[in-house]
N, C-alpha and C. Protein backbone atom coordinates (compact mmCIF):
# COMPACT_ATOMS: atom_id res chain seq x y z
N UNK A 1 25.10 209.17 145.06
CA UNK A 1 26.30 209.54 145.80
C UNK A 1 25.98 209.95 147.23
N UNK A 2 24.51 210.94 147.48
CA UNK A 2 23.78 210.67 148.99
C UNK A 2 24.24 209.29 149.65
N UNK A 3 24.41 208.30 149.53
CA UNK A 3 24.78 207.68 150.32
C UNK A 3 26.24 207.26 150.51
N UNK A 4 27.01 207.76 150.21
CA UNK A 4 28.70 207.95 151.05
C UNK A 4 28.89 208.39 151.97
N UNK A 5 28.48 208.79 152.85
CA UNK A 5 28.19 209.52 153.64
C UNK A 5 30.18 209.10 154.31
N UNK A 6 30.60 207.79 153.98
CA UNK A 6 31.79 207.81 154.55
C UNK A 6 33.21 208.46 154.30
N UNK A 7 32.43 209.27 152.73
CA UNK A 7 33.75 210.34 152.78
C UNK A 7 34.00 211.81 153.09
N UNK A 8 32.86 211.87 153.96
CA UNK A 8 33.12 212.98 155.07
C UNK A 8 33.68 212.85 155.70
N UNK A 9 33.96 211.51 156.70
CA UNK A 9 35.55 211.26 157.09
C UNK A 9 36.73 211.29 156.83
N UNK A 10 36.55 210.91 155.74
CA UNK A 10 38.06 210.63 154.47
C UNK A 10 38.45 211.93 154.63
N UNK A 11 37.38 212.93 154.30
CA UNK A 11 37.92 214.26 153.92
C UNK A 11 38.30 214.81 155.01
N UNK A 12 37.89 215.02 156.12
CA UNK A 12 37.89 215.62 157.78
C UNK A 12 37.40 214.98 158.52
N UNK A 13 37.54 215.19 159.46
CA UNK A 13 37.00 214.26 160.59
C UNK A 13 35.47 215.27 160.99
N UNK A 14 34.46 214.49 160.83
CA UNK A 14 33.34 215.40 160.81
C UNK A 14 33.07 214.97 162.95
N UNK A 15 32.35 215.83 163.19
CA UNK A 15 32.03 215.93 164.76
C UNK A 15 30.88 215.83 165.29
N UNK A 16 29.65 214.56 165.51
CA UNK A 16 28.97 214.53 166.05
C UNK A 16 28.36 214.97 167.21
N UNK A 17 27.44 214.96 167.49
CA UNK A 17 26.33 215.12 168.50
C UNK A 17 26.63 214.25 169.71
N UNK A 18 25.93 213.78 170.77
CA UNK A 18 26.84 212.60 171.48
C UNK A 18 24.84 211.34 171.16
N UNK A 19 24.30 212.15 170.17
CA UNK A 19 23.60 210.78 169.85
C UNK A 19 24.23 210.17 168.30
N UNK A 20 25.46 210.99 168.08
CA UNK A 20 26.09 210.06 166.81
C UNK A 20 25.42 210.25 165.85
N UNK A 21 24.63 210.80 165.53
CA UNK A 21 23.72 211.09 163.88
C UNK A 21 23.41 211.91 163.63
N UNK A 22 23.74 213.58 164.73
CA UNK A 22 23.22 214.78 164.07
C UNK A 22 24.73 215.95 164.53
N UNK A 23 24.62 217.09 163.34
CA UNK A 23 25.66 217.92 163.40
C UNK A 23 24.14 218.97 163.34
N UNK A 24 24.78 220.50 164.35
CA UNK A 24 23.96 221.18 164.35
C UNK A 24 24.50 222.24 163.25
N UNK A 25 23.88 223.38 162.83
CA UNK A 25 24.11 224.18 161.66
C UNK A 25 25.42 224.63 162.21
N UNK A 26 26.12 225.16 163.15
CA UNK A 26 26.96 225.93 163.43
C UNK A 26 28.73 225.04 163.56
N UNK A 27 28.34 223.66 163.79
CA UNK A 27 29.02 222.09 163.27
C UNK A 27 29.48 221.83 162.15
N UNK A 28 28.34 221.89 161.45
CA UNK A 28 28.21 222.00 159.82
C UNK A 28 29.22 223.27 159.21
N UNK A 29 28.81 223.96 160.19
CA UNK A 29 29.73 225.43 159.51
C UNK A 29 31.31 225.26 159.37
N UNK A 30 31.50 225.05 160.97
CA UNK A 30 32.97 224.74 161.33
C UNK A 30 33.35 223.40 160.31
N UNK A 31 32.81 222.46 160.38
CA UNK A 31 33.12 221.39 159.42
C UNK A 31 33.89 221.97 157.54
N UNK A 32 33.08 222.66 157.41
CA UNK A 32 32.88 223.05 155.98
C UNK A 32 33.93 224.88 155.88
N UNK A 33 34.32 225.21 157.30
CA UNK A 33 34.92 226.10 156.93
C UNK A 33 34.27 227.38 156.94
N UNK A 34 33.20 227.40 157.36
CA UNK A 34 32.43 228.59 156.16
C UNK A 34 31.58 229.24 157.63
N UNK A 35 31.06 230.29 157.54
CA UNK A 35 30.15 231.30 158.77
C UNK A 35 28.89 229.77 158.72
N UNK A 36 27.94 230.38 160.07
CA UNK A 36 26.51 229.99 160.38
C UNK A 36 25.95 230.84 159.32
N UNK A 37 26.27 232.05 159.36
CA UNK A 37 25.27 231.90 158.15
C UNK A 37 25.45 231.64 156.89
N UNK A 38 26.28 231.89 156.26
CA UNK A 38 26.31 230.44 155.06
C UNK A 38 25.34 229.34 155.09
N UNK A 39 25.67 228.50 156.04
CA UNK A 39 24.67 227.49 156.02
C UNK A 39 23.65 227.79 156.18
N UNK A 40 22.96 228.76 157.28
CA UNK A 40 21.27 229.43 156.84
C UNK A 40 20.97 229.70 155.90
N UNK A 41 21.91 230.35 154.94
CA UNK A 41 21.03 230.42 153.75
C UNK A 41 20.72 229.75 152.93
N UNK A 42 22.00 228.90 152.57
CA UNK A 42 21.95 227.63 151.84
C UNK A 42 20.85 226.63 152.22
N UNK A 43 20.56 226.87 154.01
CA UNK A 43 19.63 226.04 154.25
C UNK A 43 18.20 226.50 153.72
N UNK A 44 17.79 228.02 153.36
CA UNK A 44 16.59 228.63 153.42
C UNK A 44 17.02 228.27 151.65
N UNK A 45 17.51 228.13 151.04
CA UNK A 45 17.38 228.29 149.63
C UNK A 45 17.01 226.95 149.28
N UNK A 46 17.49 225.87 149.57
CA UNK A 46 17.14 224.47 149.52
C UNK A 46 16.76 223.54 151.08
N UNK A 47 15.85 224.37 151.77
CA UNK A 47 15.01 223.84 152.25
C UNK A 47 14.44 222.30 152.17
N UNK A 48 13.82 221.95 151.03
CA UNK A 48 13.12 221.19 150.55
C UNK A 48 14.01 219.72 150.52
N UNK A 49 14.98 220.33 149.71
CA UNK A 49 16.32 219.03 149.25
C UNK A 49 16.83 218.52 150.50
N UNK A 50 17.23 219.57 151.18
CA UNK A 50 17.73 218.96 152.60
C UNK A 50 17.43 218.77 153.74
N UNK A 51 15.77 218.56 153.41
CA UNK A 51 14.65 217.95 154.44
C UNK A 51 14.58 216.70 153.97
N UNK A 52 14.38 216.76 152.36
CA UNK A 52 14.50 214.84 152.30
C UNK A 52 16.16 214.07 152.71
N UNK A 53 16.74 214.94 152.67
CA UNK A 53 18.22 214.21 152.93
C UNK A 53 18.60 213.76 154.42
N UNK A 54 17.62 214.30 155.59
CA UNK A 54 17.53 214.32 156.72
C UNK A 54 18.32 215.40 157.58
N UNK A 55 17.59 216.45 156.81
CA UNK A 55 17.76 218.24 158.26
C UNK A 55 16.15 217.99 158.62
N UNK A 56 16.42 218.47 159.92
CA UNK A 56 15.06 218.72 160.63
C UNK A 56 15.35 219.94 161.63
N UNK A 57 13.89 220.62 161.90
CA UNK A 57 14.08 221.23 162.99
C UNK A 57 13.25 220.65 163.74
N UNK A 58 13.82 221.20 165.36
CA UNK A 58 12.83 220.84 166.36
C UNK A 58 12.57 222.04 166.96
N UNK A 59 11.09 221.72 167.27
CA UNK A 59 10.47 222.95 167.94
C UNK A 59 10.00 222.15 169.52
N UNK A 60 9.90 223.36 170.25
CA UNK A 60 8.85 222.96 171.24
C UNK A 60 9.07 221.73 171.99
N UNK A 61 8.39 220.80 172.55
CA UNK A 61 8.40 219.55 173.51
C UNK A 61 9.79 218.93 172.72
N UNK A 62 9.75 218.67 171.13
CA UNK A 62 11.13 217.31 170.75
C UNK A 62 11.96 218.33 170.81
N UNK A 63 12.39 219.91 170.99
CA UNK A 63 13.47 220.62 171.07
C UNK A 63 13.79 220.14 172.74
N UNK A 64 13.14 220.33 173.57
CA UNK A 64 13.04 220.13 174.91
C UNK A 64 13.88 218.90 175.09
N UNK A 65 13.02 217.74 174.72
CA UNK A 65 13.27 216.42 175.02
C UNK A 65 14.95 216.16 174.59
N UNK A 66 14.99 216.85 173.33
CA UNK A 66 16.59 216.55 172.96
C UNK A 66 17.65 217.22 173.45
N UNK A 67 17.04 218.40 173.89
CA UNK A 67 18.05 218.98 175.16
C UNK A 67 18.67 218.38 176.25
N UNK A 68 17.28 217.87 176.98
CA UNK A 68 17.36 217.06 177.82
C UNK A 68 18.35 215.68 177.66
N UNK A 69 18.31 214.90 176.71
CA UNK A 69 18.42 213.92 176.27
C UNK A 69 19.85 213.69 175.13
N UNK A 70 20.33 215.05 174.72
CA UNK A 70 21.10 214.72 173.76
C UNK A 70 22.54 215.65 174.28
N UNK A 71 21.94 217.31 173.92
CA UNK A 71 22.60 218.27 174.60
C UNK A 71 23.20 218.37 175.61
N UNK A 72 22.58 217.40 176.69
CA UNK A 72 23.31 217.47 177.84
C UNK A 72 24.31 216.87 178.33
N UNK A 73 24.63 216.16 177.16
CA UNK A 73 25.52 214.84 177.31
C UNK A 73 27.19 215.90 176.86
N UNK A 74 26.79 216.76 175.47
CA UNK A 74 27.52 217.57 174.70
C UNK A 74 28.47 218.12 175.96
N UNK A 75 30.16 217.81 175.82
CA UNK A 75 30.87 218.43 176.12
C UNK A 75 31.19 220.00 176.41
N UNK A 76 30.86 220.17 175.23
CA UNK A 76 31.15 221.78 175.41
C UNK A 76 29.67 222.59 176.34
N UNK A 77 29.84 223.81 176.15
CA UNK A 77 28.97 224.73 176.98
C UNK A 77 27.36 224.11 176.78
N UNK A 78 26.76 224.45 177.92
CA UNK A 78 25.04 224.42 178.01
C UNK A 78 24.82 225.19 176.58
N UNK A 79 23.86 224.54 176.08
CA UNK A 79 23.50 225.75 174.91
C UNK A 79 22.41 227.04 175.90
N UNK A 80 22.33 227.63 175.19
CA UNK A 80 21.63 228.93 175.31
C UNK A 80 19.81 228.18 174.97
N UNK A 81 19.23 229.13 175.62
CA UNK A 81 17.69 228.96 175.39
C UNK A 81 17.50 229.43 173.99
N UNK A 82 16.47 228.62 173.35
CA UNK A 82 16.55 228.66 172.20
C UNK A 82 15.27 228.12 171.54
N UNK A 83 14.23 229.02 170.59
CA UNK A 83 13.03 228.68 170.24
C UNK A 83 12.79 226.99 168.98
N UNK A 84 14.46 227.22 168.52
CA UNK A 84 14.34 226.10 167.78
C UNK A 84 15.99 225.67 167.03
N UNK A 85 16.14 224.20 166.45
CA UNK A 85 17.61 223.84 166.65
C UNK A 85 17.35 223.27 165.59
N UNK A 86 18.12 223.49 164.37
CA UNK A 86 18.16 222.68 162.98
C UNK A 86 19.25 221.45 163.06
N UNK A 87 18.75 220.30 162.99
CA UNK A 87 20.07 219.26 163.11
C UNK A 87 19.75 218.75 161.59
N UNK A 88 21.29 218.00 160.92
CA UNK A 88 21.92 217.33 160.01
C UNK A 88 22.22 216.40 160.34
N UNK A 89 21.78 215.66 159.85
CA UNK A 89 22.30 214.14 159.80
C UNK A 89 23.43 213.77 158.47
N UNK A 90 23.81 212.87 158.80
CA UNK A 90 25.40 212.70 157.69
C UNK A 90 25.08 212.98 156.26
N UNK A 91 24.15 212.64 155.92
CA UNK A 91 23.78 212.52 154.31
C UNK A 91 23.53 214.04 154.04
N UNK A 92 22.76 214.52 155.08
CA UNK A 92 22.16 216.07 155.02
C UNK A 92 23.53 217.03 154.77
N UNK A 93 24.53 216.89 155.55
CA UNK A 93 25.66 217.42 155.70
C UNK A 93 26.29 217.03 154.25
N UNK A 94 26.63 215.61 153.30
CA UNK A 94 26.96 215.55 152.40
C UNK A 94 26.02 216.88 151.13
N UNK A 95 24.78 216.21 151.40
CA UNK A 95 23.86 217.51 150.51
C UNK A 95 24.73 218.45 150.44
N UNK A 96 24.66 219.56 151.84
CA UNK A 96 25.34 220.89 151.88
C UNK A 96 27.01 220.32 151.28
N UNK A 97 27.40 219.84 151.38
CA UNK A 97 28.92 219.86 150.52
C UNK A 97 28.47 219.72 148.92
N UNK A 98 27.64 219.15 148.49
CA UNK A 98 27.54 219.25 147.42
C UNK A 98 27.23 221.05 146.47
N UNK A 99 26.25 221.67 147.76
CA UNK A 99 25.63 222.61 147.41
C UNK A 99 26.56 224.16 147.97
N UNK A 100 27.44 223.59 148.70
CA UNK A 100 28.55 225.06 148.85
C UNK A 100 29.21 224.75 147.97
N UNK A 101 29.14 226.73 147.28
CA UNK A 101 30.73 226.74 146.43
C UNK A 101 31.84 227.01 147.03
N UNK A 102 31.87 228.06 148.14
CA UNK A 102 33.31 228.64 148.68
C UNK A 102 33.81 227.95 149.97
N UNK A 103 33.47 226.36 149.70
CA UNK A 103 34.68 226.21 150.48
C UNK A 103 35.63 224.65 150.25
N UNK A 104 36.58 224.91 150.56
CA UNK A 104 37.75 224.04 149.82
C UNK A 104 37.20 222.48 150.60
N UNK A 105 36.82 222.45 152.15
CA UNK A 105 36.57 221.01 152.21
C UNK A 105 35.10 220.46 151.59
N UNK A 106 34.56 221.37 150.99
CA UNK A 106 32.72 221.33 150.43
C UNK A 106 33.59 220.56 148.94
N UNK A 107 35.32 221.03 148.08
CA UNK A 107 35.13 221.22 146.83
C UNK A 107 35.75 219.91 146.96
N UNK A 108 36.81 219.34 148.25
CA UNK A 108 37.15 218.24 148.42
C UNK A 108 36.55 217.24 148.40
N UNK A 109 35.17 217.10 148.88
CA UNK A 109 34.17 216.03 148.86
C UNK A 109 33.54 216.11 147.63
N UNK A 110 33.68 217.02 147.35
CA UNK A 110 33.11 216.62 145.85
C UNK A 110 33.64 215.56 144.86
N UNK A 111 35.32 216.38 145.10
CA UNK A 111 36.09 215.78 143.99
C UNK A 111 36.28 214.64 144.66
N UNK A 112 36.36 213.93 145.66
CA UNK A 112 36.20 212.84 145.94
C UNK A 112 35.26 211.56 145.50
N UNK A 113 34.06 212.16 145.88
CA UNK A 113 33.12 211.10 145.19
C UNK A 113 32.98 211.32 143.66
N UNK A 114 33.88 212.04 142.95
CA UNK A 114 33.94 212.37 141.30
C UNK A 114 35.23 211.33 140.91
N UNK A 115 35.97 211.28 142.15
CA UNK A 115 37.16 210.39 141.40
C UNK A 115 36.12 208.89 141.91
N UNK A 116 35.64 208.71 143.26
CA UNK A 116 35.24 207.39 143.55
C UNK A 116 34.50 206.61 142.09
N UNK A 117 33.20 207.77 141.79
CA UNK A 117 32.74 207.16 140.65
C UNK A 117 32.84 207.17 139.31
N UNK A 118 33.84 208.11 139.07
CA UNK A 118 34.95 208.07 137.82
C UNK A 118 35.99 208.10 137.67
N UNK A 119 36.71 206.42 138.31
CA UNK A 119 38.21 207.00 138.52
C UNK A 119 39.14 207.09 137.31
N UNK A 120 39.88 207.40 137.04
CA UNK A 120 40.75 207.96 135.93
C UNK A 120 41.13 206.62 135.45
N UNK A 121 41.36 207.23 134.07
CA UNK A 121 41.66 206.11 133.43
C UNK A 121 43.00 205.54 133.71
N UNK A 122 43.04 203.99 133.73
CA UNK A 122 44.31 203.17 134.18
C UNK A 122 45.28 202.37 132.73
N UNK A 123 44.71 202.70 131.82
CA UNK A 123 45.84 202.54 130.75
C UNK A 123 46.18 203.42 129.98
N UNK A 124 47.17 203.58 129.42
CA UNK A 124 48.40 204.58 128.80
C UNK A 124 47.18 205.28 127.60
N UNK A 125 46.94 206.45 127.05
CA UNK A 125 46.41 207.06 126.03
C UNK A 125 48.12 207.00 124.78
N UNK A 126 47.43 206.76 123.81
CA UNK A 126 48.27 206.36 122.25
C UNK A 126 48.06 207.71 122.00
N UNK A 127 47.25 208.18 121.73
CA UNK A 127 47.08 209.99 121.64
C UNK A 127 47.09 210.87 122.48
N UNK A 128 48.01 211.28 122.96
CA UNK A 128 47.82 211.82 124.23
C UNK A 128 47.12 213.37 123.80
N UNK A 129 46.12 213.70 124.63
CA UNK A 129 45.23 215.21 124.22
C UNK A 129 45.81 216.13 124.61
N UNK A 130 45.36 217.20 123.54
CA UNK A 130 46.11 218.70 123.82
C UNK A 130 45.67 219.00 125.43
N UNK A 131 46.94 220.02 125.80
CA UNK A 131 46.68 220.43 127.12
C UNK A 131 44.82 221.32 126.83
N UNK A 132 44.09 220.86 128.11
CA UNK A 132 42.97 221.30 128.35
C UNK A 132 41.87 220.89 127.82
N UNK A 133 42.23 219.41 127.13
CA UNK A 133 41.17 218.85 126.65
C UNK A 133 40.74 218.10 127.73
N UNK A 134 39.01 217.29 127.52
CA UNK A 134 38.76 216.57 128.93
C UNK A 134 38.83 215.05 127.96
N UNK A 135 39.40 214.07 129.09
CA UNK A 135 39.01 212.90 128.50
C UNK A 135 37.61 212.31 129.05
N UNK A 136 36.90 211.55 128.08
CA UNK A 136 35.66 210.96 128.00
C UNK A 136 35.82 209.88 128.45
N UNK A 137 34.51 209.12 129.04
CA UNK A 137 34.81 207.78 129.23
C UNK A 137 34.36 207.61 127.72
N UNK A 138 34.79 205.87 127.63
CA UNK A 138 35.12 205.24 126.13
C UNK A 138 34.01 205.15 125.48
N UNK A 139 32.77 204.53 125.96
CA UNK A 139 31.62 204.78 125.44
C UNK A 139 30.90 206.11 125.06
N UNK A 140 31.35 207.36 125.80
CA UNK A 140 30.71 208.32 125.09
C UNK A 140 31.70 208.96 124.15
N UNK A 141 32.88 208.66 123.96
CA UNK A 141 33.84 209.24 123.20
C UNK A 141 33.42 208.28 121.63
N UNK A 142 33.22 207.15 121.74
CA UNK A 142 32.81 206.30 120.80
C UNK A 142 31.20 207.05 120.04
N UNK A 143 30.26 207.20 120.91
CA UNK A 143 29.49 208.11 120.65
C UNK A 143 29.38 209.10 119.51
N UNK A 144 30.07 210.33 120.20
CA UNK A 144 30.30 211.31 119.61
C UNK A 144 31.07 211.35 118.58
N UNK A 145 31.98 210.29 118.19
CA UNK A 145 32.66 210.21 117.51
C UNK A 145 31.21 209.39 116.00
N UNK A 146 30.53 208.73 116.21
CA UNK A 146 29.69 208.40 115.52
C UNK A 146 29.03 209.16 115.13
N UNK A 147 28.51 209.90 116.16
CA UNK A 147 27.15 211.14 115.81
C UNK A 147 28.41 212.38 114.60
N UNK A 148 29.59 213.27 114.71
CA UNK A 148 30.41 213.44 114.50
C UNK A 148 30.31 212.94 112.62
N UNK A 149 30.63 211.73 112.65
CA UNK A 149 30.86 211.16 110.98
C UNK A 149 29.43 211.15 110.50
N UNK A 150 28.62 211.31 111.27
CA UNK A 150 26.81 211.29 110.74
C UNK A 150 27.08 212.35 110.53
N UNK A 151 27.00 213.41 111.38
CA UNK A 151 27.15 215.03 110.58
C UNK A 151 28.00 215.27 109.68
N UNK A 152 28.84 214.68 109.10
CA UNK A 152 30.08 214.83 108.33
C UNK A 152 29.29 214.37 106.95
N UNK A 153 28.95 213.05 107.25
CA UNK A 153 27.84 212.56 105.98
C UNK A 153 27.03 213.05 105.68
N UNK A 154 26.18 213.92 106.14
CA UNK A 154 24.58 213.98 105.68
C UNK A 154 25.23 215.68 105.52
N UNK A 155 24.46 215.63 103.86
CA UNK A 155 24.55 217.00 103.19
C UNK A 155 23.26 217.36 103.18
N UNK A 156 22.87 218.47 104.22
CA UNK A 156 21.83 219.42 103.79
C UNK A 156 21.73 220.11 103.53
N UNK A 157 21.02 220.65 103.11
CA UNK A 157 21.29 222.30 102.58
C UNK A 157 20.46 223.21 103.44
N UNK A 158 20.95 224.37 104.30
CA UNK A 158 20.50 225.22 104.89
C UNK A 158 20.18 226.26 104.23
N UNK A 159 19.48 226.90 104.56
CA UNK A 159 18.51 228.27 103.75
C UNK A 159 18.99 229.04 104.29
């Protein structure tokens, strides 16, 4: 699902960088609703996950160079001097929606790519289920329904 990256649009209009491939943490924030720090922590807790998804920081000379080069292009204010700049790239930003709970456009993208890759069923149910039951897809309802009459059959005797 890392690679949808196109229903971060669907859901909001997400706001690039002016090199088009990175949102900085405080982007990410506004995007998702939620403080900078939210996303610091989320970022310090899964570090790892959302380094392979493409967060990076830059330090030093490539912080420089992208100042030069990226930042300056950025509409809004000069940034502030600054020892180092965590950027997200689209997929990275999907990660963090996966991984915030409190916020409604984090729960929107979720349920989005939950209906994309399980969309509801399109013919009429003959049984319709008690309120608050979940429906299964057909193959695992078939399943359980097998495993189910196996336990029904087999008499053991417990001690």
């Amino acid at each position: 699902m890392l690679d949808r990256t196109d229903v971060l649009d669907r859901v909001k209009a997400l706001s690039l960088l002016p090199d088009g491939m990175h949102v900085t943490t405080a982007m990410a924030a506004a995007y998702f609703g939620v403080t900078t720090e939210a996303v610091r922590q989320l970022k310090a807790r899964h570090r790892e996950e959302l380094s392979c998804n493409g967060m990076t920081t830059l330090h030093g000379p490539e912080l420089a160079r992208f100042e030069r080069d990226v930042l300056s292009l950025f509409p809004g204010s000069y940034p502030q001097p600054r020892s180092s700049l965590t950027l997200y790239s689209r997929r990275a930003v999907l990660n963090i929606a996966m991984l915030l709970r409190d916020s409604h456009v984090a729960r929107q993208v979720r349920t989005y790519l939950l209906d994309m890759e399980y969309p509801a069923r399109t013919r009429p149910v003959e049984n319709p289920p008690r309120p608050g039951t979940v429906l299964l897809d057909d193959r695992i309802d078939q399943r359980i329904t097998r495993a189910s009459s196996a336990r029904r059959s087999c008499r053991c005797s417990t001690p």
